[in-house]
PDB file of N, CA and C in Angstrom:
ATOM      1  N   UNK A   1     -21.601  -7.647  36.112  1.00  0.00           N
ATOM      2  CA  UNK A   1     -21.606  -6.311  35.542  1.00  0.00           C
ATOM      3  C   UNK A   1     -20.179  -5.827  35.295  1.00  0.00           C
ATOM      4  N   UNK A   2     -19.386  -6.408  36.179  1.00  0.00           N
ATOM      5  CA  UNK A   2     -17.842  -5.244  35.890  1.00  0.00           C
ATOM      6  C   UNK A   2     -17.330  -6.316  34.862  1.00  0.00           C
ATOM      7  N   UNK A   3     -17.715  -7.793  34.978  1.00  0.00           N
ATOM      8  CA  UNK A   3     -16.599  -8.667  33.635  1.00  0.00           C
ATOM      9  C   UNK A   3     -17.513  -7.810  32.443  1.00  0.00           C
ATOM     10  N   UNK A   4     -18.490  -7.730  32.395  1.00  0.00           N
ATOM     11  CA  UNK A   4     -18.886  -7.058  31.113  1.00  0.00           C
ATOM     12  C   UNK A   4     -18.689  -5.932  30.516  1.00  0.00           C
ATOM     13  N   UNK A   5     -18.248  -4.770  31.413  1.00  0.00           N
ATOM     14  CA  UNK A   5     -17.717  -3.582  31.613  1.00  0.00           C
ATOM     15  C   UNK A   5     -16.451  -3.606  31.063  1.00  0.00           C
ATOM     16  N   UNK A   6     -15.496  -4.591  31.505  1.00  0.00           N
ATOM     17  CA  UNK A   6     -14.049  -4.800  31.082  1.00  0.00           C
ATOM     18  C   UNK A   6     -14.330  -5.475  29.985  1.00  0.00           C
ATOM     19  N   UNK A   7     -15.279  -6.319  29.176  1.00  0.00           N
ATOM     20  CA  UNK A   7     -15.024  -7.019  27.764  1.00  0.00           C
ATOM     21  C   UNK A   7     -15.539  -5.457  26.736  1.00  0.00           C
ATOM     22  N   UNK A   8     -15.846  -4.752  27.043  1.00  0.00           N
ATOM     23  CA  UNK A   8     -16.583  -3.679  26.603  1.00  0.00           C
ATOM     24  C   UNK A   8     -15.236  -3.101  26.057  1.00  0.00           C
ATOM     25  N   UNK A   9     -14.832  -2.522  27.373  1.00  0.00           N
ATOM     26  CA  UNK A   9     -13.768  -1.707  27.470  1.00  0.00           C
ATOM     27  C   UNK A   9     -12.521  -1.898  26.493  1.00  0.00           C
ATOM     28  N   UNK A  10     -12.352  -3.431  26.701  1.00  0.00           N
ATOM     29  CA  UNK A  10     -11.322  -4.542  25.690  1.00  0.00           C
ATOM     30  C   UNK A  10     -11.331  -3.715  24.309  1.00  0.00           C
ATOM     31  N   UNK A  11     -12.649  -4.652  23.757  1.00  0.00           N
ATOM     32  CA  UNK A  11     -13.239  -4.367  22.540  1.00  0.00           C
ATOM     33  C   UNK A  11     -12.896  -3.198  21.992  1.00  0.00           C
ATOM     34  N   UNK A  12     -13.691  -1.631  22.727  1.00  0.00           N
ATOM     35  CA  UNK A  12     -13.282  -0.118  22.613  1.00  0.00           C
ATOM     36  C   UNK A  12     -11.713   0.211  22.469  1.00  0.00           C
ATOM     37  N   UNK A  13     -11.302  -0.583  22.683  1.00  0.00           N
ATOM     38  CA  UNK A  13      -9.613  -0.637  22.742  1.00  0.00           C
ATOM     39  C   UNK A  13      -9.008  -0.832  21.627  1.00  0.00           C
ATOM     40  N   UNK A  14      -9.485  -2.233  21.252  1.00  0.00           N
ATOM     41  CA  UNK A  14      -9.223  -2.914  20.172  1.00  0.00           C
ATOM     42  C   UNK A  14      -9.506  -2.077  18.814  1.00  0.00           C
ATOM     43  N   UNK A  15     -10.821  -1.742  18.793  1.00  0.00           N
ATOM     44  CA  UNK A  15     -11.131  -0.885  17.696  1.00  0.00           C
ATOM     45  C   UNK A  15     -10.933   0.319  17.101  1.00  0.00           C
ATOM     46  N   UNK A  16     -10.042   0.893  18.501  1.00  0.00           N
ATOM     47  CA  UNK A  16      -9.641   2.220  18.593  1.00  0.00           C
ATOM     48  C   UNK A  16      -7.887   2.256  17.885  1.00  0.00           C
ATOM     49  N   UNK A  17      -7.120   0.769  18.190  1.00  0.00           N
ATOM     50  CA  UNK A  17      -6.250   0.488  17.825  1.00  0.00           C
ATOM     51  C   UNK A  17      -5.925   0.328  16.538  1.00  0.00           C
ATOM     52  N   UNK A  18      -7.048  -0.065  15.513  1.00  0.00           N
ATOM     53  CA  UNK A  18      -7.191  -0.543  14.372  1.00  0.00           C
ATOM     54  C   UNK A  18      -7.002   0.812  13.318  1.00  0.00           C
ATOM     55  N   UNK A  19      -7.525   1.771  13.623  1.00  0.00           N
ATOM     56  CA  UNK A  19      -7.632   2.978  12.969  1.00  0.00           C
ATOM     57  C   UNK A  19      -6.690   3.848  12.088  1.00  0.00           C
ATOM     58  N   UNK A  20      -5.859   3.647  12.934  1.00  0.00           N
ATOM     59  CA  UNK A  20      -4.492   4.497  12.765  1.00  0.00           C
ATOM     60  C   UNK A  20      -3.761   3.117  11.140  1.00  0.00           C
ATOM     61  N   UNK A  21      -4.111   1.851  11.699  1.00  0.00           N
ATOM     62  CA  UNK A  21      -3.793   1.175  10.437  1.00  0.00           C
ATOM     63  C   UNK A  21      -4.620   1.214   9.131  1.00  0.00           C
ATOM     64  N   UNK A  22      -5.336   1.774   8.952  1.00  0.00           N
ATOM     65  CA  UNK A  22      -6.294   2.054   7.655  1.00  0.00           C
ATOM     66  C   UNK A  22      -5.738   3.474   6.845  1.00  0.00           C
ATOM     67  N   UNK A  23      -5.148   4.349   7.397  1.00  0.00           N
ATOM     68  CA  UNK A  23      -4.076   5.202   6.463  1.00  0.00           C
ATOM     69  C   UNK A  23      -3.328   4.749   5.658  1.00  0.00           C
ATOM     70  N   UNK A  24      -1.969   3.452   6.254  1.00  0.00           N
ATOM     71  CA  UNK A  24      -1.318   3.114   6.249  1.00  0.00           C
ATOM     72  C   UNK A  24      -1.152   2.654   4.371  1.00  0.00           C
ATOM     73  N   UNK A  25      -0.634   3.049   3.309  1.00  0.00           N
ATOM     74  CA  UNK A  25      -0.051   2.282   1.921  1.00  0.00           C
ATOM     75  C   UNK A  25       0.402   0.929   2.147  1.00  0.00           C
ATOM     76  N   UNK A  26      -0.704   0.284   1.565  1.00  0.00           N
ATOM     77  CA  UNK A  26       0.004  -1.594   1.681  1.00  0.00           C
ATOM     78  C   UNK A  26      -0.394  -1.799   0.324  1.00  0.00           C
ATOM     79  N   UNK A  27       0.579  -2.845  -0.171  1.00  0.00           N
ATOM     80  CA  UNK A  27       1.264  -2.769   0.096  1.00  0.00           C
ATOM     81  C   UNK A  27       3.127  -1.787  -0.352  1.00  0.00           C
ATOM     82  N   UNK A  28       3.799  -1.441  -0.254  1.00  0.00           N
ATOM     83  CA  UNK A  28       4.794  -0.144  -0.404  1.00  0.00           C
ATOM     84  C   UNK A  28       5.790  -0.740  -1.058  1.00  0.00           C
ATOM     85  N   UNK A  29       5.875  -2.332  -1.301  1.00  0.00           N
ATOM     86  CA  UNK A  29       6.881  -2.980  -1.681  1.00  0.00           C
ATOM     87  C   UNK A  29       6.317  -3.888  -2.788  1.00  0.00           C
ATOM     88  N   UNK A  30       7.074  -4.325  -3.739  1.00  0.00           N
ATOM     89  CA  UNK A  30       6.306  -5.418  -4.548  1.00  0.00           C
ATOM     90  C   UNK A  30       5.950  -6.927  -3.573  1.00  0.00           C
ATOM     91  N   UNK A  31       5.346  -7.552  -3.935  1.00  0.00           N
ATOM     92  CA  UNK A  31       4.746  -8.618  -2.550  1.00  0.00           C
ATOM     93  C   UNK A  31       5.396  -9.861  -3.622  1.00  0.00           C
ATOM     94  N   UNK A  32       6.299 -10.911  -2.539  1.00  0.00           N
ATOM     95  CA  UNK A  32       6.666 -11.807  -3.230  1.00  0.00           C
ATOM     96  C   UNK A  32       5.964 -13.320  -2.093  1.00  0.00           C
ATOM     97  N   UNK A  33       6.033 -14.434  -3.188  1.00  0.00           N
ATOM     98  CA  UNK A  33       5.679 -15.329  -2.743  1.00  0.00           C
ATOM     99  C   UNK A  33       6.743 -16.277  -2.794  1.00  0.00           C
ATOM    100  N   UNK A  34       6.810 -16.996  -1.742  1.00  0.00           N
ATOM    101  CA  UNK A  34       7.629 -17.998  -1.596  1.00  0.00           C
ATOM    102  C   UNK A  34       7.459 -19.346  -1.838  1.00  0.00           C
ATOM    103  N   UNK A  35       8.078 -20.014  -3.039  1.00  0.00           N
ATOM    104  CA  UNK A  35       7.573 -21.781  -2.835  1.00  0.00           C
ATOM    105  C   UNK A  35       8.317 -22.368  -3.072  1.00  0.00           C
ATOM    106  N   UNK A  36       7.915 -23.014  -1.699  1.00  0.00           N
ATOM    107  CA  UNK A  36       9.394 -24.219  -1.442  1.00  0.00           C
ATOM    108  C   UNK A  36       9.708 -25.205  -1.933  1.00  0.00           C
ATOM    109  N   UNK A  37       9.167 -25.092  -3.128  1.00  0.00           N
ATOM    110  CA  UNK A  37       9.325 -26.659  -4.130  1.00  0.00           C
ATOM    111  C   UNK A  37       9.919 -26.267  -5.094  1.00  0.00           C
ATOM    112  N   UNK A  38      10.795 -26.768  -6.137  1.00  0.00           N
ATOM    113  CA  UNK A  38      11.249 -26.421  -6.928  1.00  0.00           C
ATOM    114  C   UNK A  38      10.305 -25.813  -8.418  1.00  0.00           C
ATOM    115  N   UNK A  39      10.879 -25.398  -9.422  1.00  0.00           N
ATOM    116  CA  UNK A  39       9.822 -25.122 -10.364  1.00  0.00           C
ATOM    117  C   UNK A  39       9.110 -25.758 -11.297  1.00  0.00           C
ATOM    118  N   UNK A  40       8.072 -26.047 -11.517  1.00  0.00           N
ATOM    119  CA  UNK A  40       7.263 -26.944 -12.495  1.00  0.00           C
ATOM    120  C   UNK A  40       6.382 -27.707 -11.824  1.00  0.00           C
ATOM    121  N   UNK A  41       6.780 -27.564 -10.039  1.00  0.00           N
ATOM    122  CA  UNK A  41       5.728 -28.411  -9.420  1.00  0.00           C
ATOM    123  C   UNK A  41       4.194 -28.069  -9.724  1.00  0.00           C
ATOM    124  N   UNK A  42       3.461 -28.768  -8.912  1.00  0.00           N
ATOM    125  CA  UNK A  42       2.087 -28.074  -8.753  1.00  0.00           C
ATOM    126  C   UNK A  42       1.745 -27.182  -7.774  1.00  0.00           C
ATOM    127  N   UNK A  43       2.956 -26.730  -6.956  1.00  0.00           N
ATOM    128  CA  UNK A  43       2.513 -25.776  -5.998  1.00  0.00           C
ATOM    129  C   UNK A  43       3.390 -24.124  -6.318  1.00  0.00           C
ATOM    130  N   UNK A  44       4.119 -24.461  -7.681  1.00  0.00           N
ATOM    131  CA  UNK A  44       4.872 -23.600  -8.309  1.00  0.00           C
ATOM    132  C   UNK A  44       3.685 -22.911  -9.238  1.00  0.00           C
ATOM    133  N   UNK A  45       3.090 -23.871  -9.742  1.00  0.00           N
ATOM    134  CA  UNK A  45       2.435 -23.721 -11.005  1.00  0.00           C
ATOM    135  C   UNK A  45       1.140 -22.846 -10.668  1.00  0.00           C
ATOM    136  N   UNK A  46       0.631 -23.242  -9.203  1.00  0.00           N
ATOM    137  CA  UNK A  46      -0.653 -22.753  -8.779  1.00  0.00           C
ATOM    138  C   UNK A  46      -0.095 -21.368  -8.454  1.00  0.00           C
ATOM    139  N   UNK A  47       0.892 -20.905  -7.746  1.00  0.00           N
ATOM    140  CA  UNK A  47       1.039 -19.795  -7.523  1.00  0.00           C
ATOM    141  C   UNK A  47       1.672 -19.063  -8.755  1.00  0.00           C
ATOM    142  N   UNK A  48       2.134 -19.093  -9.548  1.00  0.00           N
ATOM    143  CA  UNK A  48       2.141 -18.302 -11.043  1.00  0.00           C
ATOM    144  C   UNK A  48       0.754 -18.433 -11.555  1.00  0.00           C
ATOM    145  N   UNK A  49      -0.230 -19.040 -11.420  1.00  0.00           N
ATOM    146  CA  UNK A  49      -1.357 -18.827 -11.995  1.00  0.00           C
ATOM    147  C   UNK A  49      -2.192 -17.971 -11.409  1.00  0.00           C
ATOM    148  N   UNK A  50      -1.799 -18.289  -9.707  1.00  0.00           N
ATOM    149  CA  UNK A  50      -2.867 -16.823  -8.699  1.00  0.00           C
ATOM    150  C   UNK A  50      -2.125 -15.435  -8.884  1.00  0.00           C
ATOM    151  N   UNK A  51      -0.620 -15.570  -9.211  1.00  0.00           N
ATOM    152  CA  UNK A  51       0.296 -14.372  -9.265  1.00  0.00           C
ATOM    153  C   UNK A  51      -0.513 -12.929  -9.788  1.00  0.00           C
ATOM    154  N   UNK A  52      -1.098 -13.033 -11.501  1.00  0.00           N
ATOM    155  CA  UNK A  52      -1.481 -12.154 -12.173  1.00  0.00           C
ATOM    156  C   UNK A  52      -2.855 -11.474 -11.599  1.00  0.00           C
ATOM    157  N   UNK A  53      -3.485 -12.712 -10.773  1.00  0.00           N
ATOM    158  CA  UNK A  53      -4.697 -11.994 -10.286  1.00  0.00           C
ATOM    159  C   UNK A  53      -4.698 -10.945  -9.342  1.00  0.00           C
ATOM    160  N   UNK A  54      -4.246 -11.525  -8.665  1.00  0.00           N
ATOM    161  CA  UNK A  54      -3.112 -10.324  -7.277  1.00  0.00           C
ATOM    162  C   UNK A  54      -2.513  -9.072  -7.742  1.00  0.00           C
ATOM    163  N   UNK A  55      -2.124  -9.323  -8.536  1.00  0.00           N
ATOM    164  CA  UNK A  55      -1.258  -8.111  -9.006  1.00  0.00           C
ATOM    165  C   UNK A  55      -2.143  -6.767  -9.569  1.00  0.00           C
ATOM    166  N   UNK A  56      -3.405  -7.396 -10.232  1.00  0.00           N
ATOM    167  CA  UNK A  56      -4.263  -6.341 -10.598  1.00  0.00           C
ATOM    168  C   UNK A  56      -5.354  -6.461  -9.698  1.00  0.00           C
ATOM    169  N   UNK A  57      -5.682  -6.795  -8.001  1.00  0.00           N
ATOM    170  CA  UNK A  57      -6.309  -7.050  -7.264  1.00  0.00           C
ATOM    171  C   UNK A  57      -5.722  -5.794  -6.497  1.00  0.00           C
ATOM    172  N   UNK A  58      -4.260  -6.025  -5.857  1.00  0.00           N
ATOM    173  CA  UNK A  58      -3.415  -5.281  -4.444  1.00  0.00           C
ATOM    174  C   UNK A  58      -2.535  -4.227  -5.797  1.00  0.00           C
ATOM    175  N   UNK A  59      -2.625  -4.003  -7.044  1.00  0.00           N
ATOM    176  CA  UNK A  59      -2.185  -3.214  -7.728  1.00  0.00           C
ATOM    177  C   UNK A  59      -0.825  -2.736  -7.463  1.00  0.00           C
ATOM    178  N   UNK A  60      -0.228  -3.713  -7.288  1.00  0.00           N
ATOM    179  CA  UNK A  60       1.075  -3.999  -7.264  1.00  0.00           C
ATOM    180  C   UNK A  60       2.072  -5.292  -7.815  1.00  0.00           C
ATOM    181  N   UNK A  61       3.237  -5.324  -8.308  1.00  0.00           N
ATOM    182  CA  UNK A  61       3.847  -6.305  -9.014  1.00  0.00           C
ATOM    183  C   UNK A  61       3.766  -7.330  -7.501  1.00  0.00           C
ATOM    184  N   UNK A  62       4.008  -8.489  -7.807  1.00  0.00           N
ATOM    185  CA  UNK A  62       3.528  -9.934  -7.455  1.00  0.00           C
ATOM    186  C   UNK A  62       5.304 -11.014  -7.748  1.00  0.00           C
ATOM    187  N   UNK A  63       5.760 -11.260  -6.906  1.00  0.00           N
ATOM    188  CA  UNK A  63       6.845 -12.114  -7.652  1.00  0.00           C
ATOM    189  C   UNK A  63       6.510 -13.326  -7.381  1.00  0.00           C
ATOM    190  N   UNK A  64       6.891 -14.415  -7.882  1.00  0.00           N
ATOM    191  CA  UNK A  64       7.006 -15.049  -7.196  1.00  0.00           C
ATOM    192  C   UNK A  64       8.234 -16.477  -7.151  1.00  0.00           C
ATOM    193  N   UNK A  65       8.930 -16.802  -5.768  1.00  0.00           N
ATOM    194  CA  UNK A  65      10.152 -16.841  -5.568  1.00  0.00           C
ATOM    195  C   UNK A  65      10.674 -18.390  -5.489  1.00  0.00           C
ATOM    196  N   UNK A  66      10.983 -19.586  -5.794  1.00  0.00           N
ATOM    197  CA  UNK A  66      11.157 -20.767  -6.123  1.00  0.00           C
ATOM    198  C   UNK A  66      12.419 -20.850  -4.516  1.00  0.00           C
ATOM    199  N   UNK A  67      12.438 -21.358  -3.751  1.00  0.00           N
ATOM    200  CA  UNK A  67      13.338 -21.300  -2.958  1.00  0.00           C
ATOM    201  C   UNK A  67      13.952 -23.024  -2.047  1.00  0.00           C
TER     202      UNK A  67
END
């Protein structure tokens, strides 16, 4: 009875914590992506192709960064 009491309690915690982050503007910055391959790869190419969807998804500009 009391471990169940305390996973209860946990939980009530947890959810109570979450709240205050649902006000919160996300994202406030343009959101960039990072890929560590140079440009023209296929892991360059896939993320300029998911870029535009995102951008009118999280309604915010989308970069994305060749590094």
């Amino acid at each position: 009875m009391n471990r169940r009491l305390m996973a209860m309690l946990v939980l009530l915690a947890g959810a109570a914590a979450g709240g205050p982050a649902l006000c919160q503007t996300w994202p406030a910055r343009p959101v960039k992506i990072v890929v560590p391959f140079p440009p023209g790869n296929g892991t360059d190419i896939l993320a300029r192709l998911m870029s535009p969807k995102m951008s009118e998804s999280l309604h915010q500009a989308v970069i994305v960064d060749n590094r």
